[in-house]
C-alpha atoms as a PDB file:
ATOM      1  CA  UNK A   1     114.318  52.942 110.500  1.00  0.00           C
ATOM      2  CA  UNK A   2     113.549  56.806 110.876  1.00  0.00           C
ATOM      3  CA  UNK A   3     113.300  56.162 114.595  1.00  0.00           C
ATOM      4  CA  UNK A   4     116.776  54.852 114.960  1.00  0.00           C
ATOM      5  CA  UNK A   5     118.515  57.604 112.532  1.00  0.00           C
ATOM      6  CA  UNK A   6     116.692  60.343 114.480  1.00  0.00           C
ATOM      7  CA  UNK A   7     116.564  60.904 117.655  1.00  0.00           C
ATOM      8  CA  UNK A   8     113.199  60.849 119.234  1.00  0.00           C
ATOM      9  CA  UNK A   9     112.575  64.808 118.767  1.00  0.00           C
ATOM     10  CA  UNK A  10     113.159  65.475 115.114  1.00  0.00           C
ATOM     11  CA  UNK A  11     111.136  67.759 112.571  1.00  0.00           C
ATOM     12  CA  UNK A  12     112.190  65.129 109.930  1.00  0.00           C
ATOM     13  CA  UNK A  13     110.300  62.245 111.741  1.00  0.00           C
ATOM     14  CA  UNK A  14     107.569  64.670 111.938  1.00  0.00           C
ATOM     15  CA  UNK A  15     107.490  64.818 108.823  1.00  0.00           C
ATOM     16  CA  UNK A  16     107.432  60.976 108.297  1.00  0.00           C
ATOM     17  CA  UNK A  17     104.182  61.115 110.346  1.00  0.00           C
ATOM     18  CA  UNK A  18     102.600  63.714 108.715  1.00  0.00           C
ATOM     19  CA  UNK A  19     102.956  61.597 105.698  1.00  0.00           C
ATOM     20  CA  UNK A  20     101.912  58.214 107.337  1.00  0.00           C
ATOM     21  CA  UNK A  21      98.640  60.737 108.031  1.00  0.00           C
ATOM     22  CA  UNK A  22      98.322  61.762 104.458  1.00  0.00           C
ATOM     23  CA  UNK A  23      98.366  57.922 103.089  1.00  0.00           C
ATOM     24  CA  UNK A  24      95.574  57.092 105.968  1.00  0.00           C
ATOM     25  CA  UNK A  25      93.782  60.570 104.678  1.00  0.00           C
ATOM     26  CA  UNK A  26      93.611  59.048 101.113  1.00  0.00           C
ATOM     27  CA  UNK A  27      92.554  55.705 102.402  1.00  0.00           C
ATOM     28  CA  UNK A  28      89.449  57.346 104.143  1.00  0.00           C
ATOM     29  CA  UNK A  29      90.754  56.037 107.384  1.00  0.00           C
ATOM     30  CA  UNK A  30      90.385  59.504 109.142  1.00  0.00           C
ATOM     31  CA  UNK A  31      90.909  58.347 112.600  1.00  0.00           C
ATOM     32  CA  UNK A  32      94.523  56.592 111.880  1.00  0.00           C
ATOM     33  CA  UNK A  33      95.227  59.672 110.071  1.00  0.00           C
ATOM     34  CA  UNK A  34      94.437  62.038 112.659  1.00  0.00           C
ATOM     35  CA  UNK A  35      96.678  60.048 115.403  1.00  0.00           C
ATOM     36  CA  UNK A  36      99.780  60.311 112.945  1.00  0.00           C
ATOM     37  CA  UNK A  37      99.003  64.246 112.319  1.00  0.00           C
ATOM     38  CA  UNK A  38      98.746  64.635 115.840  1.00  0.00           C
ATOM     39  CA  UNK A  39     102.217  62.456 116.691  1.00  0.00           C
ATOM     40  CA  UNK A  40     103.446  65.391 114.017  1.00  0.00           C
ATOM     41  CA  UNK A  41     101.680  68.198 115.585  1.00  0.00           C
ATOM     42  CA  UNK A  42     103.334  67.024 119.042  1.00  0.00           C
ATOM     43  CA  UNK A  43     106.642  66.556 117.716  1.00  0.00           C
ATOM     44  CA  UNK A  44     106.907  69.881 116.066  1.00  0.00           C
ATOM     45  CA  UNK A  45     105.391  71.753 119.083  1.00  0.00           C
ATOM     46  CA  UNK A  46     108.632  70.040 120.817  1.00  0.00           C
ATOM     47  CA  UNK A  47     111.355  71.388 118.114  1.00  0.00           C
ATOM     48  CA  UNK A  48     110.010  74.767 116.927  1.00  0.00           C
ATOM     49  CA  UNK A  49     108.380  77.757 118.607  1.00  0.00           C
ATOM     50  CA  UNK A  50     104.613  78.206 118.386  1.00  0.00           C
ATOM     51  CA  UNK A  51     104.538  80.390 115.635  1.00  0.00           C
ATOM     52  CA  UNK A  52     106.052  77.790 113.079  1.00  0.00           C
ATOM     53  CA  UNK A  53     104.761  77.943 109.471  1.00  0.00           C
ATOM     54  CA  UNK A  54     104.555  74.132 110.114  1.00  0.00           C
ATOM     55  CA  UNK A  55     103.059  73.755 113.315  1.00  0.00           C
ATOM     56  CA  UNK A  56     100.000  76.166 111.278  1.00  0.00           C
ATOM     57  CA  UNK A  57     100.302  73.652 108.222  1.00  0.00           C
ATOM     58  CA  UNK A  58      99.888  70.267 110.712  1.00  0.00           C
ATOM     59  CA  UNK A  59      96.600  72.689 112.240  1.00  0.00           C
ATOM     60  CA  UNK A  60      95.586  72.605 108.638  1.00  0.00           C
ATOM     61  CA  UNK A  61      96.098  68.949 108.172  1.00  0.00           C
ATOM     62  CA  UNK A  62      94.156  68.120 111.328  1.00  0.00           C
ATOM     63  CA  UNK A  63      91.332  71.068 110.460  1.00  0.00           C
ATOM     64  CA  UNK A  64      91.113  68.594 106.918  1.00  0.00           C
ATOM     65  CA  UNK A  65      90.534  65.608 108.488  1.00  0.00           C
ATOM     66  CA  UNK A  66      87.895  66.851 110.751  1.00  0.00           C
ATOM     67  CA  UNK A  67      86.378  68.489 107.574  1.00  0.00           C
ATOM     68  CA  UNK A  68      86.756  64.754 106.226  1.00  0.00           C
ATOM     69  CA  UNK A  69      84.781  63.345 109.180  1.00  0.00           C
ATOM     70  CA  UNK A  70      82.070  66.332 108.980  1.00  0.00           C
ATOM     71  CA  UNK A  71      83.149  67.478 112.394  1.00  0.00           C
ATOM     72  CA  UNK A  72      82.224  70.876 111.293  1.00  0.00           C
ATOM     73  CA  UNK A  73      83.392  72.724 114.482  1.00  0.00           C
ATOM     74  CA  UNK A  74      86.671  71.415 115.459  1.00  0.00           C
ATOM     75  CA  UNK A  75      87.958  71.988 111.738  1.00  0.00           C
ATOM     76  CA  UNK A  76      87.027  75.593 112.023  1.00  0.00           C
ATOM     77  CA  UNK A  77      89.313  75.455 115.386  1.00  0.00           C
ATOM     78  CA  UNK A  78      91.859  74.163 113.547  1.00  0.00           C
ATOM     79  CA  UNK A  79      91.773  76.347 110.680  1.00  0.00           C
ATOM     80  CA  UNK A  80      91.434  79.258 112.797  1.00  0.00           C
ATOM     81  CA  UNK A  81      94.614  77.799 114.886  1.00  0.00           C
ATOM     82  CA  UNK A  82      96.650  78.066 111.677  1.00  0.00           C
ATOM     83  CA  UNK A  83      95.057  80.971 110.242  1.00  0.00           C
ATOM     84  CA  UNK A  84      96.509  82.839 113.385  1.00  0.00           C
ATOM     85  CA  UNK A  85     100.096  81.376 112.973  1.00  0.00           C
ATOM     86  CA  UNK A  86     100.003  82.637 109.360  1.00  0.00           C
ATOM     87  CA  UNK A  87      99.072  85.726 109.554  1.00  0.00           C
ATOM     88  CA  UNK A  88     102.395  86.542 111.893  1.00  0.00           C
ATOM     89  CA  UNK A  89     104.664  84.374 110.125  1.00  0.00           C
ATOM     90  CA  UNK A  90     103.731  85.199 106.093  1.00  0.00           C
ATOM     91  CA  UNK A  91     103.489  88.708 104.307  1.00  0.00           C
ATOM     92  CA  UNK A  92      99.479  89.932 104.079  1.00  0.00           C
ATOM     93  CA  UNK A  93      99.098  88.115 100.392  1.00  0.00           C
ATOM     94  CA  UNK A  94     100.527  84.925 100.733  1.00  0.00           C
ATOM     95  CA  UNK A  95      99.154  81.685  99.382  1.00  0.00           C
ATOM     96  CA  UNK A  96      98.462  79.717 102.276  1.00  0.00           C
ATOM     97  CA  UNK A  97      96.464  82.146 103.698  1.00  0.00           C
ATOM     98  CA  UNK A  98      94.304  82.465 101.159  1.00  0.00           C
ATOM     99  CA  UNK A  99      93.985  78.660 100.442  1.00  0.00           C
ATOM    100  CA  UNK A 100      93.096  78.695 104.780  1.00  0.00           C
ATOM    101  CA  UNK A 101      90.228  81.051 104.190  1.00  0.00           C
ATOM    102  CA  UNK A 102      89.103  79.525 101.383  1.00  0.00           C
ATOM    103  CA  UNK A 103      89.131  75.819 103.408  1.00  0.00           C
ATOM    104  CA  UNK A 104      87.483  77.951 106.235  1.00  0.00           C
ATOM    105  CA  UNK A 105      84.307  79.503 103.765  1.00  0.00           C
ATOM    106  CA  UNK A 106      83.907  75.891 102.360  1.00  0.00           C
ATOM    107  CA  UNK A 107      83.171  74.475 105.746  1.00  0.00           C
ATOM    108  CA  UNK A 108      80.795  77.480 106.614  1.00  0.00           C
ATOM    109  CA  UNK A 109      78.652  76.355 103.333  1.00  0.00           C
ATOM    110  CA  UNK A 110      78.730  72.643 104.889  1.00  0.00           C
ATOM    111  CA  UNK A 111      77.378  74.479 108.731  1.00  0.00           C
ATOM    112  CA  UNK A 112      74.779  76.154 105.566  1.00  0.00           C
ATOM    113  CA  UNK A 113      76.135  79.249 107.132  1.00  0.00           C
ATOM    114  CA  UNK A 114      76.301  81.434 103.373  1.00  0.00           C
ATOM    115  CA  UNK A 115      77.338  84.794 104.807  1.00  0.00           C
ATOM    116  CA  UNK A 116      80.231  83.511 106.752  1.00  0.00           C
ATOM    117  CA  UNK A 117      81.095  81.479 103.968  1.00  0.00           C
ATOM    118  CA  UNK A 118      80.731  84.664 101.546  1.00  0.00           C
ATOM    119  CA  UNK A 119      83.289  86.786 103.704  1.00  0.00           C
ATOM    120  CA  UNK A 120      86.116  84.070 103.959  1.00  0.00           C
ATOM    121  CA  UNK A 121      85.885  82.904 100.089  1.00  0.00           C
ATOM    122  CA  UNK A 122      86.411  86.499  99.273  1.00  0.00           C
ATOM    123  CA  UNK A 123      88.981  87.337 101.369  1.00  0.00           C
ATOM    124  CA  UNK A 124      90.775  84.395  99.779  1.00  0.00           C
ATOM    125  CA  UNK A 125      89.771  85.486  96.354  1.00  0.00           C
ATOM    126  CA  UNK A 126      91.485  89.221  97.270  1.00  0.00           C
ATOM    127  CA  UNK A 127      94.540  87.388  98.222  1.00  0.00           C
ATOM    128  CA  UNK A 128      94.936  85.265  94.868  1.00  0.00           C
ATOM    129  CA  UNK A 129      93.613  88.108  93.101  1.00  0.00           C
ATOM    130  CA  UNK A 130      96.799  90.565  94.220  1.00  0.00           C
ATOM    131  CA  UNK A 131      98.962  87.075  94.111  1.00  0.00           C
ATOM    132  CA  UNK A 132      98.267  85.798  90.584  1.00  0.00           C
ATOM    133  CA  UNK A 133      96.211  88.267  88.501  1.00  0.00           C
ATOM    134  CA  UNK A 134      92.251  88.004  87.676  1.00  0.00           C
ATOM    135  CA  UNK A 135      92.798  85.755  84.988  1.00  0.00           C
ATOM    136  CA  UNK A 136      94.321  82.215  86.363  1.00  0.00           C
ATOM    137  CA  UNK A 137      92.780  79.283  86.084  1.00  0.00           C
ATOM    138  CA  UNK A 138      92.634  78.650  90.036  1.00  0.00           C
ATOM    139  CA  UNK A 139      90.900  82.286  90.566  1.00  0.00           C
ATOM    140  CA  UNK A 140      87.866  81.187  88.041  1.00  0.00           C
ATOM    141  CA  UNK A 141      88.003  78.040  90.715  1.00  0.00           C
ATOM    142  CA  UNK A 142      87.555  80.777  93.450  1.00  0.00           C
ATOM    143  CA  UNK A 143      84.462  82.724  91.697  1.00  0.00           C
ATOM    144  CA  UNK A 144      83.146  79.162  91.540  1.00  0.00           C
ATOM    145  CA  UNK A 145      83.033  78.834  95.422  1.00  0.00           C
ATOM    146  CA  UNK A 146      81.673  82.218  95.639  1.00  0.00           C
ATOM    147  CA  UNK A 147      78.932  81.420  92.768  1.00  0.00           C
ATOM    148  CA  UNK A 148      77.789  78.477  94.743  1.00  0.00           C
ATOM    149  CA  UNK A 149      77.470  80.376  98.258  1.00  0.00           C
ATOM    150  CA  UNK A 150      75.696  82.501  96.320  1.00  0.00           C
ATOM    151  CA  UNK A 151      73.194  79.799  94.894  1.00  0.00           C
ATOM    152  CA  UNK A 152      73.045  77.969  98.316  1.00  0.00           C
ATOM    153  CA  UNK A 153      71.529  81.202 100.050  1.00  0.00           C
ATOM    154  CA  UNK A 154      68.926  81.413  97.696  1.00  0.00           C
ATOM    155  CA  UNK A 155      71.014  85.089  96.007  1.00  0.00           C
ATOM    156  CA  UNK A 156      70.457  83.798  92.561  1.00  0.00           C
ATOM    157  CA  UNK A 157      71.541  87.168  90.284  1.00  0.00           C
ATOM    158  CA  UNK A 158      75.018  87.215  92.135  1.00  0.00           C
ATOM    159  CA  UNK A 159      75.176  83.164  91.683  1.00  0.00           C
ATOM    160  CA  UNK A 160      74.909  83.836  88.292  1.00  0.00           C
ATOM    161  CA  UNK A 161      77.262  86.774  87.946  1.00  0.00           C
ATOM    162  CA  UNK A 162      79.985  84.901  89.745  1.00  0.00           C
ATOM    163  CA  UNK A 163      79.016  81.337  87.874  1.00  0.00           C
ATOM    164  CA  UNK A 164      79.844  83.321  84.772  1.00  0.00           C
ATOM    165  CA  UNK A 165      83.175  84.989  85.633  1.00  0.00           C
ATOM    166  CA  UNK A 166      84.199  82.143  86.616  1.00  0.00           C
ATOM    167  CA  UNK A 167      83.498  79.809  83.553  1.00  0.00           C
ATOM    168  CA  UNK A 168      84.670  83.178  81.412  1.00  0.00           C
ATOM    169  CA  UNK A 169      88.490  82.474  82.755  1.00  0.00           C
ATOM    170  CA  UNK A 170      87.929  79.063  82.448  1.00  0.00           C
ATOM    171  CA  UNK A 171      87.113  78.926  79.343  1.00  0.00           C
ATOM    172  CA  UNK A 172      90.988  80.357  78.864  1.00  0.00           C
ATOM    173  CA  UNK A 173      92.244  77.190  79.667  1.00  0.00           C
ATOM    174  CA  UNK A 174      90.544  74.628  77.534  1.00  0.00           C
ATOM    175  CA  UNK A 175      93.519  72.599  76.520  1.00  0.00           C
ATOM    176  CA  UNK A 176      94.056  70.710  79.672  1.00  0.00           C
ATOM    177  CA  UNK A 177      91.522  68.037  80.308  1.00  0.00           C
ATOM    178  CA  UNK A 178      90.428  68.797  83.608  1.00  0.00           C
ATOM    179  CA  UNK A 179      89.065  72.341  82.910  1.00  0.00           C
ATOM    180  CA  UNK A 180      86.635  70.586  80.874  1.00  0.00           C
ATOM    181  CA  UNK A 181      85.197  69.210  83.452  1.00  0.00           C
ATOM    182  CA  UNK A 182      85.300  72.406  85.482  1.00  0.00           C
ATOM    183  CA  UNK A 183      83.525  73.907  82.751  1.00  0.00           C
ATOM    184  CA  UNK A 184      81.034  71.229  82.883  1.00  0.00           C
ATOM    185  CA  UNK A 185      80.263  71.813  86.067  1.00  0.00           C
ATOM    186  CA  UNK A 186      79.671  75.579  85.556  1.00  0.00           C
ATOM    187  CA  UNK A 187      77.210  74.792  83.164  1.00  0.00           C
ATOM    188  CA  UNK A 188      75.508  72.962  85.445  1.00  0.00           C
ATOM    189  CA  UNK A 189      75.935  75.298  88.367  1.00  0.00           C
ATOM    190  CA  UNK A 190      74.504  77.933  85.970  1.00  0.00           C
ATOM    191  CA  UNK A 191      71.365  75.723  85.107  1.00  0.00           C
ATOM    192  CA  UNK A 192      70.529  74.549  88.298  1.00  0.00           C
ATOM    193  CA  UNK A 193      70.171  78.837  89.107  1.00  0.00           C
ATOM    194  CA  UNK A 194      68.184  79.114  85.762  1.00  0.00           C
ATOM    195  CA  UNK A 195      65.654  76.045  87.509  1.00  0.00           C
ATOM    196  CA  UNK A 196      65.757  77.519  90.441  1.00  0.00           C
ATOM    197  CA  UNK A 197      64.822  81.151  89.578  1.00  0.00           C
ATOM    198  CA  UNK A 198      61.814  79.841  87.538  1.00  0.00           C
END
């Protein structure tokens, strides 16, 4: 139906593929999902110039998928692809950066690459800081990530120190039902250092 309302080079039935990718995504069929975000990808390359905020957001959706599929490298590509778009098309302190960088340091701790991982979680956490104050609920989500790159290289005092900022603003936000179970983990995070240091 999209097809005959549109013509063939439309951002709207770009946007009908990126979705089509999404559903796939949330199937776990990765491959399906990745032809649709390309079909998108192409289609927007067609209607906007390169610098698009969405031609940088379908490089994020494809970065994810390879993420999905472990394909460590070609996400990175991907990410780094978009991160490039964004940082000529949004102000220094803008969300999607940060939430870029922050997708870019988790797939460094997958490659068990800590430092890397360490410099793009808090250059994300600098953004959010300046974007939303210390004390939001997603930052403590942010201290996590660093916590655990932390823990992964074996830096157990800074683990720690991060682990317990983190579950400090958490603790904030006790009256939704999913911070519990942030919380939960923290505690965990926190004795798995404590094991660890012994």
């Amino acid at each position: 139906i999209q097809k005959e309302v549109f013509p063939e080079v439309h951002p709207e039935l770009a946007l009908v593929y990126r979705n089509i990718g999404a559903v796939h995504v949330s199937e776990g069929l990765f491959d399906k999902a990745e032809e649709f975000h390309f079909k998108s990808l192409r289609l927007l390359e067609k209607v906007f110039p390169e610098n698009h905020p969405d031609i940088a957001a379908a490089y994020d959706n494809i970065g994810l998928i390879h993420e999905s599929k472990g394909e460590h490298d070609q996400a990175l590509d991907y990410y780094f692809k978009s991160i490039a778009i964004q940082e000529k098309v949004f102000p220094e302190s803008h969300h999607n950066i940060a939430r870029t960088l922050d997708r870019i340091g988790s797939v460094f701790i997958l490659k068990k690459d800590y430092n890397n991982s360490l410099e793009y979680y808090f250059k994300s956490l600098k953004i959010m800081e300046k974007l939303l104050g210390e004390n939001k609920h997603v930052i403590g989500q942010f201290l996590n990530n660093i916590g655990m790159a932390y823990y992964l290289n074996g830096e157990y005092e800074p683990a720690l120190e991060y682990f317990f900022k983190s579950l400090n603003i958490l603790k904030e936000f006790l009256t939704h039902e999913t911070h519990h179970q942030d919380i939960a983990t923290l505690y965990k995070n926190i004795g798995n250092v404590l094991n660890s240091k012994d």
